[in-house]
Protein backbone atom coordinates (compact mmCIF):
# COMPACT_ATOMS: atom_id res chain seq x y z
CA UNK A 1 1.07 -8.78 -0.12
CA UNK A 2 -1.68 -11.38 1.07
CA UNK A 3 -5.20 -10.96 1.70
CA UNK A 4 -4.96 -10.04 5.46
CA UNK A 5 -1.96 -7.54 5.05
CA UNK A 6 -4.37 -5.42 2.78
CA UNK A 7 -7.43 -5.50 4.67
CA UNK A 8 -5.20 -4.49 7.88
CA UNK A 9 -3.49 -1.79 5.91
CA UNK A 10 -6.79 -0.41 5.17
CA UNK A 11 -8.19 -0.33 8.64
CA UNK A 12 -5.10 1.15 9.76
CA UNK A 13 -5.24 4.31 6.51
CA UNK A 14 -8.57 4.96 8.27
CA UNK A 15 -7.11 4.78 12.27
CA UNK A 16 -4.41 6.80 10.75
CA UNK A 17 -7.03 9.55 9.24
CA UNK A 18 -8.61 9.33 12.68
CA UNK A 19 -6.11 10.06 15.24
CA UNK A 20 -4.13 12.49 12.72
CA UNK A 21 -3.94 16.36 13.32
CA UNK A 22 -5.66 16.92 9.99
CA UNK A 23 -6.45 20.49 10.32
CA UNK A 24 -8.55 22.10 7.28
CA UNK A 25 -8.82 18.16 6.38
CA UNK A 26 -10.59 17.04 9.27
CA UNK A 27 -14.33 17.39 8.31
CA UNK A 28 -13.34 15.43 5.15
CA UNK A 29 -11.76 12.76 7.22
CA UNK A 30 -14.60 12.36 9.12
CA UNK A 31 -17.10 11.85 6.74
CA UNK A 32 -15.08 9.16 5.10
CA UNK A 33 -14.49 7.56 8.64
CA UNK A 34 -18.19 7.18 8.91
CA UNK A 35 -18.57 6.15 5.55
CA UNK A 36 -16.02 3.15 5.82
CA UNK A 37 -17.59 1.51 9.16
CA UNK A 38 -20.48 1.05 7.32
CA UNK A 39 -18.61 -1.14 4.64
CA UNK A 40 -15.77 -2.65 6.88
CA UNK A 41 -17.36 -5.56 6.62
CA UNK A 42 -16.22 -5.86 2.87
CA UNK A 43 -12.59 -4.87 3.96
CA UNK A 44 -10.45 -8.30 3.19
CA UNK A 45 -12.83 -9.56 0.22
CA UNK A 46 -13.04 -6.31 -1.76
CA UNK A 47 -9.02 -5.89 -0.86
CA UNK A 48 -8.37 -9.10 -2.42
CA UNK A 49 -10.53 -8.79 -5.53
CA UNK A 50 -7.62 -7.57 -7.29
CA UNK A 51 -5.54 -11.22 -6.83
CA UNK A 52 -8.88 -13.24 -6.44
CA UNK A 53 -10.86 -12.26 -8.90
CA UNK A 54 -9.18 -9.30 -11.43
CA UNK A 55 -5.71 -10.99 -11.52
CA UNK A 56 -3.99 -8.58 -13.82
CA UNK A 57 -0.76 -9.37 -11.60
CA UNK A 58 1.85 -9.51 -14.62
CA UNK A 59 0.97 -5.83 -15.20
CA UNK A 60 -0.93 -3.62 -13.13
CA UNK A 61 -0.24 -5.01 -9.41
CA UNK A 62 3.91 -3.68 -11.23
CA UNK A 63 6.18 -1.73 -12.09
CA UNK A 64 9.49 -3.38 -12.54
CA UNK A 65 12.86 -1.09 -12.89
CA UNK A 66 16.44 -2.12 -14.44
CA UNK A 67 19.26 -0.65 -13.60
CA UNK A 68 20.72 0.04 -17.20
CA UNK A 69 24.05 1.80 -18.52
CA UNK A 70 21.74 4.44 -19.93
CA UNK A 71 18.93 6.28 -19.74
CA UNK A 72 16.97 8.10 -16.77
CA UNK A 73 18.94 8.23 -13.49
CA UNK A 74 16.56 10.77 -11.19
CA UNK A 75 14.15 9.89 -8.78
CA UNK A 76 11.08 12.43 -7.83
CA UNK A 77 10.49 13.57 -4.08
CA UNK A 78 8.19 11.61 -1.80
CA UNK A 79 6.37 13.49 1.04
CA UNK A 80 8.15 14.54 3.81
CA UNK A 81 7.06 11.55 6.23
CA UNK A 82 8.11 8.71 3.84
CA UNK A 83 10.00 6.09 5.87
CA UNK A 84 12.19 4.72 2.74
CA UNK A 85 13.65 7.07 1.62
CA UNK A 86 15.92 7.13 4.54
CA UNK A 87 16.93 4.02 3.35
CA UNK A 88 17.08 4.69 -0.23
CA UNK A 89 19.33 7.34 -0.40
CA UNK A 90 21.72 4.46 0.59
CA UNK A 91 20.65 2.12 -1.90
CA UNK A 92 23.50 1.21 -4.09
CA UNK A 93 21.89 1.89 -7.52
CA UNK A 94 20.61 5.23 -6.29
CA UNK A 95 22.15 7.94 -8.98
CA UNK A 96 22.17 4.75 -11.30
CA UNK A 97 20.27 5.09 -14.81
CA UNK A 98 17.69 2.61 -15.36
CA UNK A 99 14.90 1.55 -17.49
CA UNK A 100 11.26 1.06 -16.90
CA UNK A 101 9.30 -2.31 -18.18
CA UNK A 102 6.77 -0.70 -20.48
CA UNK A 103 4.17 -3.40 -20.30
CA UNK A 104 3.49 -2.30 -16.56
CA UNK A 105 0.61 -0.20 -15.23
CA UNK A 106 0.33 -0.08 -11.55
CA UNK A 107 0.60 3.80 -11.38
CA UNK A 108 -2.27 4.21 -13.86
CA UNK A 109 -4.05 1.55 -12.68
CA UNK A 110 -4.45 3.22 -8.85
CA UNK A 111 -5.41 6.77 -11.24
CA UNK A 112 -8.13 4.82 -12.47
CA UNK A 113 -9.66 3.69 -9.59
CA UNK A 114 -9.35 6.55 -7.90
CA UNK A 115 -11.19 8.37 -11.03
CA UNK A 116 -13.75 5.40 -10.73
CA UNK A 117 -14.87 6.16 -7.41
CA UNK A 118 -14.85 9.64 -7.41
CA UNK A 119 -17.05 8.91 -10.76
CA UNK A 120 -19.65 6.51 -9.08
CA UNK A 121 -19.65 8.78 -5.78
CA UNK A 122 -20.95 11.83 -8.78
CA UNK A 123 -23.59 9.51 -10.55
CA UNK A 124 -24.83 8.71 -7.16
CA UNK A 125 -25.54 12.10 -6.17
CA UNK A 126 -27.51 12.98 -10.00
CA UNK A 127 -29.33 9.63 -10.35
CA UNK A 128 -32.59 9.20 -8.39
CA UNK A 129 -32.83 6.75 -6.05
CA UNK A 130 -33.34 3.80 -7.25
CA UNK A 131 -32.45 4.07 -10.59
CA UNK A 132 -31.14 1.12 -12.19
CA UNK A 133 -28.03 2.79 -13.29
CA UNK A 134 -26.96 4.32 -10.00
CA UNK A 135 -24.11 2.50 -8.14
CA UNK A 136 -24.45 1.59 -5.02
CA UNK A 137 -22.16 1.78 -1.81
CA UNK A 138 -21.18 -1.43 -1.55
CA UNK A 139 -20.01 -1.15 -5.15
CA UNK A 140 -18.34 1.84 -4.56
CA UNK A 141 -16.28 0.49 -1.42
CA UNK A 142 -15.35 -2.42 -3.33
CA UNK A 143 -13.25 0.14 -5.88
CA UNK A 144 -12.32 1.77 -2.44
CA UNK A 145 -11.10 -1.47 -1.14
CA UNK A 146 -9.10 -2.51 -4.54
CA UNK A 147 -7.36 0.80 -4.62
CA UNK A 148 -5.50 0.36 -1.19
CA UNK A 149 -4.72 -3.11 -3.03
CA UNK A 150 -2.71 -1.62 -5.50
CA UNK A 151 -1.47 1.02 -3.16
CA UNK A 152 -0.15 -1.38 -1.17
CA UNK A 153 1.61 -3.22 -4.10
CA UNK A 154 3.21 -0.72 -5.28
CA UNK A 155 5.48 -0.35 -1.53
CA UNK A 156 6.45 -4.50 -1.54
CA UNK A 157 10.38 -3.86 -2.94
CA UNK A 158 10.13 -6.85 -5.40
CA UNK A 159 6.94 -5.36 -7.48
CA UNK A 160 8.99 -2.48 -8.54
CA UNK A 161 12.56 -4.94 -9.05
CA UNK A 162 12.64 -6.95 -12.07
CA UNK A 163 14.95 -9.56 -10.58
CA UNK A 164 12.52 -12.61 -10.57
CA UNK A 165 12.19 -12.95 -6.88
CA UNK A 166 9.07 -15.14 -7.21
CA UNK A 167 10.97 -17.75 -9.05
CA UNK A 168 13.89 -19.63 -7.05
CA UNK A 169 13.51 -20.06 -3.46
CA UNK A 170 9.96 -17.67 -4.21
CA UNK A 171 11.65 -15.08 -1.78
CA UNK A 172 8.93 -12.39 -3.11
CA UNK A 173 5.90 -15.52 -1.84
CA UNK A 174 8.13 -16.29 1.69
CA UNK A 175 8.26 -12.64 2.39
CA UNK A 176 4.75 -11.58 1.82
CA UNK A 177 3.71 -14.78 3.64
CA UNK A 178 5.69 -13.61 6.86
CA UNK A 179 3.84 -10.55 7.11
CA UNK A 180 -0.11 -12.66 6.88
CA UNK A 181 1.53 -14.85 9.22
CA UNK A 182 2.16 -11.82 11.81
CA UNK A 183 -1.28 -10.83 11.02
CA UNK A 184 -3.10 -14.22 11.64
CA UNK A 185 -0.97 -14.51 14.82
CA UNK A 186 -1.95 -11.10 16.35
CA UNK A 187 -5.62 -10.32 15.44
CA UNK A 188 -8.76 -12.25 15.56
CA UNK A 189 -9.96 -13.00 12.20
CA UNK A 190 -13.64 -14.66 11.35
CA UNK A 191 -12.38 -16.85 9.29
CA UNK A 192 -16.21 -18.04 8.17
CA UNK A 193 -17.54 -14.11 7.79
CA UNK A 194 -14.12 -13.19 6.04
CA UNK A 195 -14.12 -10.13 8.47
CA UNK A 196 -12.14 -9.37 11.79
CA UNK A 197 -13.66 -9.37 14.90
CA UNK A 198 -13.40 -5.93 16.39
CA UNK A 199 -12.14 -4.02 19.45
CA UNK A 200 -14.89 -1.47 21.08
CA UNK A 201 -13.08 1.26 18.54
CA UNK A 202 -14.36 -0.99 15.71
CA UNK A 203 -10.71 -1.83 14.51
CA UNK A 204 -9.24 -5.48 14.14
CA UNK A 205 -9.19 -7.03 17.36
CA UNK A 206 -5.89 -7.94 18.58
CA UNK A 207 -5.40 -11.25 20.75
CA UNK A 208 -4.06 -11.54 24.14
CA UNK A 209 -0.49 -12.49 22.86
CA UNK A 210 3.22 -10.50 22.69
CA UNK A 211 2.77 -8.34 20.52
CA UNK A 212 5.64 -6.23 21.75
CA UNK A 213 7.76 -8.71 19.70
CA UNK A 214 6.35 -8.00 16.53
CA UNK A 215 6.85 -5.23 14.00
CA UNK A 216 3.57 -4.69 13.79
CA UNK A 217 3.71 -2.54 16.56
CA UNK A 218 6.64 -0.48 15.43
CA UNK A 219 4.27 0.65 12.78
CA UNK A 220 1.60 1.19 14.92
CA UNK A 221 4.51 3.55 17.50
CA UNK A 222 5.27 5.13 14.68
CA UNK A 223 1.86 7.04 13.94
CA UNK A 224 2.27 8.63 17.70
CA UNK A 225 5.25 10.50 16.80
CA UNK A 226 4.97 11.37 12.59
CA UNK A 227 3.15 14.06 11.25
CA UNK A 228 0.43 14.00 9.04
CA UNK A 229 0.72 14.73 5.49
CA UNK A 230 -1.95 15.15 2.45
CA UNK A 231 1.18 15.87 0.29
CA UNK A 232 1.99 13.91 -2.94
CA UNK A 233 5.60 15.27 -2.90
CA UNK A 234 6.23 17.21 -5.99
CA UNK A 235 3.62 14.86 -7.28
CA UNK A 236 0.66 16.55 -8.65
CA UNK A 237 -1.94 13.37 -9.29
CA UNK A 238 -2.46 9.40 -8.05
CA UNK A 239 -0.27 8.68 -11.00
CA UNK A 240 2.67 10.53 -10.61
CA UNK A 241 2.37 9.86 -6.63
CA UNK A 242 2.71 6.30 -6.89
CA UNK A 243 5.45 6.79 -10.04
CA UNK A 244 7.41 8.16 -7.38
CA UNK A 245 6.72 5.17 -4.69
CA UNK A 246 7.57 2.62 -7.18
CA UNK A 247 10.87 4.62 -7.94
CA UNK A 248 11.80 3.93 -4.30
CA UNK A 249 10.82 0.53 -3.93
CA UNK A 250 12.98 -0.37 -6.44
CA UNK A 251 15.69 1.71 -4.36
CA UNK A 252 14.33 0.14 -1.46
CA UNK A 253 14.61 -3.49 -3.15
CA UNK A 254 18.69 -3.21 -4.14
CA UNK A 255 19.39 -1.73 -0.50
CA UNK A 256 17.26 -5.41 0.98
CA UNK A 257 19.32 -7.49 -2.10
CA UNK A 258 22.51 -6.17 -3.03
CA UNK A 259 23.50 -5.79 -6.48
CA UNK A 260 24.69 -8.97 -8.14
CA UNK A 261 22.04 -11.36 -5.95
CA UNK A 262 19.05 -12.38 -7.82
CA UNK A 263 16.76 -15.77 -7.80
CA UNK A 264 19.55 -17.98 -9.05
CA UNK A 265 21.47 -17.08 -5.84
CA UNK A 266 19.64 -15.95 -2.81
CA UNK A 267 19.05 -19.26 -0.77
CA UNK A 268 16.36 -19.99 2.31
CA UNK A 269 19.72 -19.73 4.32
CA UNK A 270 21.45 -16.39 3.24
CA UNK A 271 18.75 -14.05 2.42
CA UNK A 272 19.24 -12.57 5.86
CA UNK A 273 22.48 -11.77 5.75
CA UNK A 274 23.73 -10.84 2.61
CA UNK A 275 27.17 -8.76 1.91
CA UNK A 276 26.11 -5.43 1.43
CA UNK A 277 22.75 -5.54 2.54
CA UNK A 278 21.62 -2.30 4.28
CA UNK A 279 18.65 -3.25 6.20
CA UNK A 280 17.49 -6.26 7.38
CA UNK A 281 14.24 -7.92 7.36
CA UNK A 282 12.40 -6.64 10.25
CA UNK A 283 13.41 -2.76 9.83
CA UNK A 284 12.36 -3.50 5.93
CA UNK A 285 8.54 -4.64 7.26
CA UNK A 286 8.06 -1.37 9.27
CA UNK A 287 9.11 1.24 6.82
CA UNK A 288 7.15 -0.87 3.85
CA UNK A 289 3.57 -0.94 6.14
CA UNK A 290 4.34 2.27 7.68
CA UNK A 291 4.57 3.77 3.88
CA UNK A 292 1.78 2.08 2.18
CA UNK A 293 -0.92 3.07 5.32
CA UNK A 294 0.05 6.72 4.72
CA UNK A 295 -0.24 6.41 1.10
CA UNK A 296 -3.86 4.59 1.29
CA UNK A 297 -4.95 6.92 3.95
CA UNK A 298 -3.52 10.17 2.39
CA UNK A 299 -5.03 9.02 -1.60
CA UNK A 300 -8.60 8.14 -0.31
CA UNK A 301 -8.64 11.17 2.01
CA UNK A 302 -7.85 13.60 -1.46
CA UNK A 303 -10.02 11.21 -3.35
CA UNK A 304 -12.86 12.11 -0.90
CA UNK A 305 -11.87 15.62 -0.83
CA UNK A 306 -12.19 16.17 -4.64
CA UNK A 307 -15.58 14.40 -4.23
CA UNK A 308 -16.77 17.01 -1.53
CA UNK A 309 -15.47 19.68 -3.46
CA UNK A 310 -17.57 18.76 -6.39
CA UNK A 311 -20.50 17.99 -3.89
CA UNK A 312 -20.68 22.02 -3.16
């Protein structure tokens, strides 16, 4: 994704965290809410630091699958909301073995982080103020910031396919430039600032235009009516959680591009309506930003929580 599609899917984790029925989670939700409108401001630099600045793309923004004649063939279970795996039970290499590119990290890389703030948010709390060891929020945010980066990542089909989508007609670039585009043509962004400008909620503004016609606010529909869920699926940590994501988006990937398409033969005029394809490119955008907001707001809300908990 581009550097407005992650700063909107983190304003929208935190929208989600603050309309949800949270129950026992609430009070931990809110004191992240208030937290992050004190750093929004940092939203689409420190959620681009990862491309702009880190650029460890070729292994931790991946993790690329092959179907294979043997080896593993199951997939773990998602939470109960996901949107994809609707579609992935459909995929046509679900049930398939495959093997995993061992050079890729994007799992432990969003462990990490996750680890890292929860870390700084500790050494905060023990140093005295002041200190010239102790980090400060802005620092902290920035980690905050990355890690919806890389949670993001890890929903876009192509990170997790290791068909070379970038190469050829750069179907991976096209796509993830669609989505900016429907972000630069709905809200108002200061450009100058690198912020949004904001509505009197304090989200991203959105302009007087159709927006109706866009997916965007399919996703945004689709918060009204789905529960809430801190789950990991049978996951137990940020690593195996997002194993489990990129497991799907690779399902998710073969149901978008059939088996036996790749670079050499998807075109700027067929990649819309290929035999065999499953979903098309507008039902793909909604379930892949509906996805990656619950994941970012469901991993910082637990990352918060085990924070609190150690707080006490």
């Amino acid at each position: 994704m581009k550097q407005f599609s992650h700063a909107w899917l983190a304003f929208k984790a935190i929208e989600r965290l603050e309309k949800a029925n949270l129950g026992n989670n609430r009070q931990v939700a809110d004191e992240l809410i208030r937290w992050f409108w004190n750093h929004r401001d940092g939203v689409i630099r420190g959620s681009w630091y990862p491309d702009m600045v880190i650029k460890d793309m070729a292994t931790s923004h991946v993790l690329k699958l092959t179907p294979q004649a043997q080896g593993p063939g199951t997939f773990d279970k998602l939470p109960a909301t996901s949107k994809v795996k609707d579609y992935a039970i459909r995929s046509p290499v679900i049930g398939q073995t495959y093997k995993q590119d061992p050079d890729n990290n994007l799992p432990e890389r969003c462990e990490a982080l996750a680890h890292s703030i929860i870390d700084n948010l500790k050494i905060q709390e023990i140093e005295d103020k002041g200190s010239p060891i102790t980090p400060s929020d802005n620092h902290i945010a920035m980690r905050l910031f990355m890690l919806s980066h890389y949670i993001a990542d890890a929903h876009m089909p192509f990170h997790c396919d290791s068909r070379q989508f970038s190469a050829g007609i750069n179907l991976h670039g096209k796509i993830e430039g669609l989505w900016d585009d429907e972000i630069r043509k709905y809200y108002k962004i200061d450009l100058l600032n690198e912020r949004f400008f904001y509505n009197p909620d304090g989200y991203p503004l959105r302009k007087e235009a159709a927006f109706n016609n866009s997916f965007l606010k399919q996703v945004e529909e689709g918060f009204e009516t789905r529960e809430f869920t801190d789950s990991y699926g049978n996951g137990t940590n940020v690593r195996t959680c997002m194993l489990t994501v990129c497991q799907y988006s690779y399902l998710l990937s073969y149901a978008f591009i059939p088996p036996g398409f790749n670079e050499t033969n998807v075109t700027a005029q067929n990649w819309q309506s290929l035999p065999g394809q499953i979903l098309d490119f507008e039902r793909l955008s909604v379930i892949v930003f509906i996805d990656a907001i619950d994941a970012i707001s469901r991993i910082w809300l637990r990352v918060w929580r085990r924070y609190l908990d150690w707080k006490k």
